[in-house]
N, C-alpha and C. Protein backbone atom coordinates (compact mmCIF):
# COMPACT_ATOMS: atom_id res chain seq x y z
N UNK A 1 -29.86 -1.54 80.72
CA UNK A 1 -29.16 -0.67 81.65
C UNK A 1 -30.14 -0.14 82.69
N UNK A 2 -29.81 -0.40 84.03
CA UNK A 2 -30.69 0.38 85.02
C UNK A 2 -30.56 1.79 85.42
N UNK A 3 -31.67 2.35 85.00
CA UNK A 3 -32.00 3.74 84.92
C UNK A 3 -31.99 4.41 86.51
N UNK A 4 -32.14 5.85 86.52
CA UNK A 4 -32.45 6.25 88.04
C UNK A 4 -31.17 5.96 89.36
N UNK A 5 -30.06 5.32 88.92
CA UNK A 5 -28.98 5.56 89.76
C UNK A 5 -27.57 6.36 89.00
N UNK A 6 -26.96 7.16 89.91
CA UNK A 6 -26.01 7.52 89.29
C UNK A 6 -25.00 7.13 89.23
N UNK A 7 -23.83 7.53 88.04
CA UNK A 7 -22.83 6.61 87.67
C UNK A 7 -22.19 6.19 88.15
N UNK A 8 -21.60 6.83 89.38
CA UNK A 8 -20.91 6.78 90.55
C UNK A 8 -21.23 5.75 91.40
N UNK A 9 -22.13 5.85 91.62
CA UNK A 9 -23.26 4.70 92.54
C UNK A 9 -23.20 3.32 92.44
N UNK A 10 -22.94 3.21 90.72
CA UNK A 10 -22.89 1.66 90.29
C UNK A 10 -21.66 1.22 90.08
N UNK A 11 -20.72 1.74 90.06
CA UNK A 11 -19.29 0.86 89.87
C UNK A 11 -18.09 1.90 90.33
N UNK A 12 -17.10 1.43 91.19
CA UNK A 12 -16.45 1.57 92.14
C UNK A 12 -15.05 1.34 91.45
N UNK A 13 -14.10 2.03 91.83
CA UNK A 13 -13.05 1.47 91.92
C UNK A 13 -12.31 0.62 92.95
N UNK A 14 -11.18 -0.06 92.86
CA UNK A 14 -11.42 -0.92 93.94
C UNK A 14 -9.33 -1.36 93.49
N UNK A 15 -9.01 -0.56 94.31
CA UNK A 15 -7.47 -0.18 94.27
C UNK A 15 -6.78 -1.45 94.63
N UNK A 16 -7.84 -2.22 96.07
CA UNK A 16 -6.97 -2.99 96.77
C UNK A 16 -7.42 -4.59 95.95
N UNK A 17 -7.96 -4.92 94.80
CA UNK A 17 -8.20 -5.72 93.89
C UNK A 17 -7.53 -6.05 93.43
N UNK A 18 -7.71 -7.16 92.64
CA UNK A 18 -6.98 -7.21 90.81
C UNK A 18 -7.74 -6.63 89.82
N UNK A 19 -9.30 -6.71 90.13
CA UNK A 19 -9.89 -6.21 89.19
C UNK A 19 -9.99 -4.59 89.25
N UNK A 20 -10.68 -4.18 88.02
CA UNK A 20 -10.54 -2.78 87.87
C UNK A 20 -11.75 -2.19 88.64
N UNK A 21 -13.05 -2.61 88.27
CA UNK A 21 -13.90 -1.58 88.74
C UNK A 21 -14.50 -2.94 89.52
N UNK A 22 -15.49 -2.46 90.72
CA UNK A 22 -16.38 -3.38 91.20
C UNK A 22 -17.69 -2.58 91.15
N UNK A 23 -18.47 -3.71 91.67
CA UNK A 23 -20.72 -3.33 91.40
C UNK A 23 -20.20 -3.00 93.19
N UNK A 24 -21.60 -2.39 93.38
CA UNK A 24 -21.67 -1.66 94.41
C UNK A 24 -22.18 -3.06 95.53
N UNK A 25 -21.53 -2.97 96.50
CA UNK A 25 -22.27 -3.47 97.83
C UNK A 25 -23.66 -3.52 98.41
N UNK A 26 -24.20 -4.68 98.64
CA UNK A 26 -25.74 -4.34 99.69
C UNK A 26 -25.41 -3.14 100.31
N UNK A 27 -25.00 -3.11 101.22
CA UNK A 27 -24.56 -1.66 101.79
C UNK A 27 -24.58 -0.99 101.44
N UNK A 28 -23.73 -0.50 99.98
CA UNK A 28 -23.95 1.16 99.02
C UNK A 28 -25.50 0.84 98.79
N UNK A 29 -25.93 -0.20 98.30
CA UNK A 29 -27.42 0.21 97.89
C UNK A 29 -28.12 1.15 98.84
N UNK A 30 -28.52 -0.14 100.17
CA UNK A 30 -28.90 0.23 101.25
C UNK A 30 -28.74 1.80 101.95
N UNK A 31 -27.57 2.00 101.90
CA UNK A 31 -27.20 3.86 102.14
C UNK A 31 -27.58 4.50 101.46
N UNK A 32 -27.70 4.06 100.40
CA UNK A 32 -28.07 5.22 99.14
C UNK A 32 -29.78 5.70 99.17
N UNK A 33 -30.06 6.79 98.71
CA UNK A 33 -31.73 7.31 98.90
C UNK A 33 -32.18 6.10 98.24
N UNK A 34 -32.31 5.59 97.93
CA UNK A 34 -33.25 4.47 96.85
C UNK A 34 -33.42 3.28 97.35
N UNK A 35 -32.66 2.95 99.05
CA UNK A 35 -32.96 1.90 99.89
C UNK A 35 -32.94 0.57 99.06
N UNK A 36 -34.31 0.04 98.99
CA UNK A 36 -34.31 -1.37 98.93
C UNK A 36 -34.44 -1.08 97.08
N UNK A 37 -34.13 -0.11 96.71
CA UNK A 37 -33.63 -0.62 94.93
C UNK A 37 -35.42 -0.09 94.22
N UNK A 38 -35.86 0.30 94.89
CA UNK A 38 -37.52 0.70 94.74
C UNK A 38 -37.45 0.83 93.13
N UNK A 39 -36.60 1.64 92.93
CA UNK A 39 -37.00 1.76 91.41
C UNK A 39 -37.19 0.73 90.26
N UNK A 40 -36.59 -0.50 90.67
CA UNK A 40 -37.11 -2.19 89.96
C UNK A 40 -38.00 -2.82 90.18
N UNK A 41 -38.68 -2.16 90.88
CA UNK A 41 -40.07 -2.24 91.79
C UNK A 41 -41.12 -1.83 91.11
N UNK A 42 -41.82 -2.03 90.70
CA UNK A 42 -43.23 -1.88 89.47
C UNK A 42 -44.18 -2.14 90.43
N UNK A 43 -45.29 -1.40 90.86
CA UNK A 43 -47.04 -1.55 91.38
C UNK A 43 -47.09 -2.53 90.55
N UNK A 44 -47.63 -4.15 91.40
CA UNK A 44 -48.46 -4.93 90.77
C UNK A 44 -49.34 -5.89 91.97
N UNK A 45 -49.78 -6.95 91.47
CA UNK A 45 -50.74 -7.91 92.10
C UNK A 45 -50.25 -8.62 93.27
N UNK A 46 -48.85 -8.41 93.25
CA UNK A 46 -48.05 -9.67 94.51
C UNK A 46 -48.91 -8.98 95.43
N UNK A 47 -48.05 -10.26 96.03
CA UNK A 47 -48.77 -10.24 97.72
C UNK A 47 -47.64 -11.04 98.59
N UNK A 48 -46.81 -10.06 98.76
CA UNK A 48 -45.70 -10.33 99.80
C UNK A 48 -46.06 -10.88 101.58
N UNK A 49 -45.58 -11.48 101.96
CA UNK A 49 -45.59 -11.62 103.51
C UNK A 49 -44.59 -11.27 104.22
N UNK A 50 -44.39 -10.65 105.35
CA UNK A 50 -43.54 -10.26 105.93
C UNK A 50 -43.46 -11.26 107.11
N UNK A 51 -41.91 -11.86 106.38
CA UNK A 51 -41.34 -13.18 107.22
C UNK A 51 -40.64 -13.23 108.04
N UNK A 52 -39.58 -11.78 108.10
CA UNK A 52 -38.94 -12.13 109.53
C UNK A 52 -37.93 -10.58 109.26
N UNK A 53 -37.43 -10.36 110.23
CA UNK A 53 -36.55 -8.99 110.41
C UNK A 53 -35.65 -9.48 110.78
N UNK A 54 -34.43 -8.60 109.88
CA UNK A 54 -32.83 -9.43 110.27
C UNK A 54 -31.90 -7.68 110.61
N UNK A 55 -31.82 -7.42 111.53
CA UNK A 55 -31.29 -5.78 111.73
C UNK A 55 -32.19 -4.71 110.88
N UNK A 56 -31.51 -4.12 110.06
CA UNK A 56 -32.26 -3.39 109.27
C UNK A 56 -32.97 -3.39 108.58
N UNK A 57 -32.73 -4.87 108.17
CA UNK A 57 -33.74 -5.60 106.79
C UNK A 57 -34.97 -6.31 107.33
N UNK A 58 -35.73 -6.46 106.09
CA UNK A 58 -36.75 -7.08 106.41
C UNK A 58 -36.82 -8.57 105.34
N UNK A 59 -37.47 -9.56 105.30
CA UNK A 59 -37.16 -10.57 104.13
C UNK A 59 -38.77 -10.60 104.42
N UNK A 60 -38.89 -10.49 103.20
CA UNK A 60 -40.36 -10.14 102.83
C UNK A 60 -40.36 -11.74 101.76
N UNK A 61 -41.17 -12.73 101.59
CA UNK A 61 -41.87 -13.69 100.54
C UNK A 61 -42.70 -13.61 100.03
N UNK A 62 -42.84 -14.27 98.71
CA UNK A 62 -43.93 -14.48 98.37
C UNK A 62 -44.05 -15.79 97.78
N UNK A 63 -44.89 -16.65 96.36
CA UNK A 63 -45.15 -17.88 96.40
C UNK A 63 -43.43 -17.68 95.14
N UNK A 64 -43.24 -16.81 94.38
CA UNK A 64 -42.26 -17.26 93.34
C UNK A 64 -41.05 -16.44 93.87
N UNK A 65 -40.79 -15.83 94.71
CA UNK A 65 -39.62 -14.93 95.43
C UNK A 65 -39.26 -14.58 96.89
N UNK A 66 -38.44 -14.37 97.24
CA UNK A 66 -38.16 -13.69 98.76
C UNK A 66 -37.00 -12.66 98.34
N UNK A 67 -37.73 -11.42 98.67
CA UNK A 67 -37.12 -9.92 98.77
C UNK A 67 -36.44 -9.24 100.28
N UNK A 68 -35.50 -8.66 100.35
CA UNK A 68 -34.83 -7.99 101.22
C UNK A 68 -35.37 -6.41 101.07
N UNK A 69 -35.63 -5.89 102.33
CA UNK A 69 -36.02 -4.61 102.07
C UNK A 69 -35.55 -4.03 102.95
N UNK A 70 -35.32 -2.76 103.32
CA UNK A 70 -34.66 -1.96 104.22
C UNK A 70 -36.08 -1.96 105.02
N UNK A 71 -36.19 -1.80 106.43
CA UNK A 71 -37.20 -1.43 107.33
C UNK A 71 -37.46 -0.30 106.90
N UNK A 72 -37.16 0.79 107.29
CA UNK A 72 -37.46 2.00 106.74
C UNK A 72 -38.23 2.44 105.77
N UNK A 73 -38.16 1.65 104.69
CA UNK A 73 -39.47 1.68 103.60
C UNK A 73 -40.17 0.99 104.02
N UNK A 74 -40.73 0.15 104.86
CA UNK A 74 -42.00 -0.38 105.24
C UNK A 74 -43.09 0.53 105.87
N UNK A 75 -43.94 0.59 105.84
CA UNK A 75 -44.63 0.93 107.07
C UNK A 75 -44.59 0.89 108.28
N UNK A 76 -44.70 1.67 109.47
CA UNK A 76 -44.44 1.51 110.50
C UNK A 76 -45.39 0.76 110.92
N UNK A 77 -46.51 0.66 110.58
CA UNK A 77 -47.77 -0.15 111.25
C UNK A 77 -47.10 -2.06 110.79
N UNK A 78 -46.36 -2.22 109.96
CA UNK A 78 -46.03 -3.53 109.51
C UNK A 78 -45.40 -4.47 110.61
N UNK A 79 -45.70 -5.95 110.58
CA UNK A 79 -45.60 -6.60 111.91
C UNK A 79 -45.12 -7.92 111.14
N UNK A 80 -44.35 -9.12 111.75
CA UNK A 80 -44.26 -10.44 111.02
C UNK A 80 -46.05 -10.47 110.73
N UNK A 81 -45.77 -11.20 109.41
CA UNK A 81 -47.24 -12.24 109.25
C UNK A 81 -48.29 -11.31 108.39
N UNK A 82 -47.76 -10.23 108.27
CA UNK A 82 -48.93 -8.97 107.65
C UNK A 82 -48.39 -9.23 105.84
N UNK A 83 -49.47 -8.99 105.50
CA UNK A 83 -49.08 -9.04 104.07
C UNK A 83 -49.35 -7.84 103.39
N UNK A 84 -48.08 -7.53 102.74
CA UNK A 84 -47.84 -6.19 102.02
C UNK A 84 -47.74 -6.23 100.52
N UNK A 85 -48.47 -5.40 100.17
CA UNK A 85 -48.30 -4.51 98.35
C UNK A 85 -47.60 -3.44 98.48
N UNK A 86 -47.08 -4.03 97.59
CA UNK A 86 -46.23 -2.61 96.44
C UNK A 86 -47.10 -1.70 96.03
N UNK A 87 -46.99 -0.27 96.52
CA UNK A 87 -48.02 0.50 95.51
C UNK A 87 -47.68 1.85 94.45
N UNK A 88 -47.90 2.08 93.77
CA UNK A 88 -47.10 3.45 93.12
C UNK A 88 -46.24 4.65 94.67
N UNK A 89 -47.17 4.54 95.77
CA UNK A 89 -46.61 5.40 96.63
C UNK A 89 -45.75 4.20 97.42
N UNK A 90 -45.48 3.09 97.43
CA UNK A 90 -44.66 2.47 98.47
C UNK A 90 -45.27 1.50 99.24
N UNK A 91 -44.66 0.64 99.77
CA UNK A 91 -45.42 -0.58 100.24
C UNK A 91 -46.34 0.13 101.48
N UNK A 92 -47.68 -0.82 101.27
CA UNK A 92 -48.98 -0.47 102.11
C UNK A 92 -48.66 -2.00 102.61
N UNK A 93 -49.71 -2.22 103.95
CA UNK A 93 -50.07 -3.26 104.89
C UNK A 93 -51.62 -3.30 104.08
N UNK A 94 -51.72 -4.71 103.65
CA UNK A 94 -53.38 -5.21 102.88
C UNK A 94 -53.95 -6.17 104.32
N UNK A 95 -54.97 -5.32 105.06
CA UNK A 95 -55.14 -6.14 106.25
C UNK A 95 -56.38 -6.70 105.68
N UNK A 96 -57.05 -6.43 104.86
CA UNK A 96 -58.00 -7.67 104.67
C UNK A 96 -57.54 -9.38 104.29
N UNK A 97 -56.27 -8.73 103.65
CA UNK A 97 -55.81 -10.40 103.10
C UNK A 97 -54.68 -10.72 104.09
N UNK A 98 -54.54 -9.78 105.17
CA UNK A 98 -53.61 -10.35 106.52
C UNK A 98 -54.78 -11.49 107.43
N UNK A 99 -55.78 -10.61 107.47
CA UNK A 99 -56.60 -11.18 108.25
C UNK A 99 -57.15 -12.66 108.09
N UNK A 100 -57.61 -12.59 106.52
CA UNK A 100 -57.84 -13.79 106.09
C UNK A 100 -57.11 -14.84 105.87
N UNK A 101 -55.68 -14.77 105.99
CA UNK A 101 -54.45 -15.68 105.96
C UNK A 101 -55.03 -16.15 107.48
N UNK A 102 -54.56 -15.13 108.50
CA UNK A 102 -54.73 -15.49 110.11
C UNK A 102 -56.00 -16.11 110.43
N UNK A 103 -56.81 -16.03 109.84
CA UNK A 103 -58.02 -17.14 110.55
C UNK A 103 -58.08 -18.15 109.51
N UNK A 104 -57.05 -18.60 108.32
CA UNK A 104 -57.05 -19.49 107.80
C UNK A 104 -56.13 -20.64 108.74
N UNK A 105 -55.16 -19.71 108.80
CA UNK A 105 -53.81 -20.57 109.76
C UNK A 105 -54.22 -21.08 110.81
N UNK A 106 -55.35 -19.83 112.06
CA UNK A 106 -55.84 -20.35 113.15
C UNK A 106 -56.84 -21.92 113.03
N UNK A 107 -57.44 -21.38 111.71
CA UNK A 107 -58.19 -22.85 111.44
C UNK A 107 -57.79 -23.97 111.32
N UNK A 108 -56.46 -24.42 110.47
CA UNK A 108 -55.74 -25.05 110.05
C UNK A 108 -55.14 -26.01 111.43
N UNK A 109 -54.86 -24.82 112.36
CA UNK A 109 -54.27 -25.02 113.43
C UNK A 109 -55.28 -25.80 114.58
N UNK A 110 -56.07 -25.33 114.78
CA UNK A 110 -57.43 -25.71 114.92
C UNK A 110 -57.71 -27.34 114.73
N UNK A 111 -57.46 -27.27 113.45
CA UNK A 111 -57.90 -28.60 112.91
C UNK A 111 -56.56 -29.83 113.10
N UNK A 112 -55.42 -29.31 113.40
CA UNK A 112 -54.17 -29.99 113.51
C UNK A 112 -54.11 -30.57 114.94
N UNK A 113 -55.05 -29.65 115.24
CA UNK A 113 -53.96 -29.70 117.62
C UNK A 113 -55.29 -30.12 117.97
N UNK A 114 -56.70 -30.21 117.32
CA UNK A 114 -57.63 -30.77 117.94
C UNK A 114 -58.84 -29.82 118.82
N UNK A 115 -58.96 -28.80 118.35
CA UNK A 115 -59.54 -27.78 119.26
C UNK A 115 -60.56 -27.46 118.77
């Protein structure tokens, strides 16, 4: 059972259905204080990339997942291509391992186009 939301929050009635109750919408999540679901969110080792912005959201990857996050919990300093941790206080921008991606890619690139 997921802890930290209230009861209300997670299942709906839903009059104009057949069924009785429904799970809540991206949307209720999203509105709700708890945004991108943070609380299933555990501080660990990933190392997300920030792949592209779709309105509000962000679609953040990594090598075994791709996550949806509300902008709003990001950092404001966060840009495509920056790679972000999860941290007990909330996702940080890790620019040492942004950086080192970007002069890997430039190299790569480098070595592709002939320069």
């Amino acid at each position: 059972m997921i802890t930290g939301i209230p009861t209300a929050k997670r299942w709906t009635r839903c009059p104009a259905m057949k069924r009785r109750w429904c799970a809540p919408m991206k949307a209720d999540i999203l509105s709700s204080p708890w945004r991108e679901a943070s609380f299933l969110l555990k501080p660990s080792d990933k190392r997300y990339v920030f792949d592209r912005r779709e309105g509000a959201l962000c679609v953040l990857t990594c090598a075994e997942e791709t996550r949806t996050v509300a902008h709003d919990a990001l950092p404001q300093a966060a840009r495509e291509g920056d790679t972000l941790v999860y941290t007990a206080q909330g996702w940080r921008v890790d620019e040492a391992d942004t950086a080192a991606r970007r002069a890997r890619i430039d190299g790569l690139m480098d070595h592709l186009f002939g320069k």
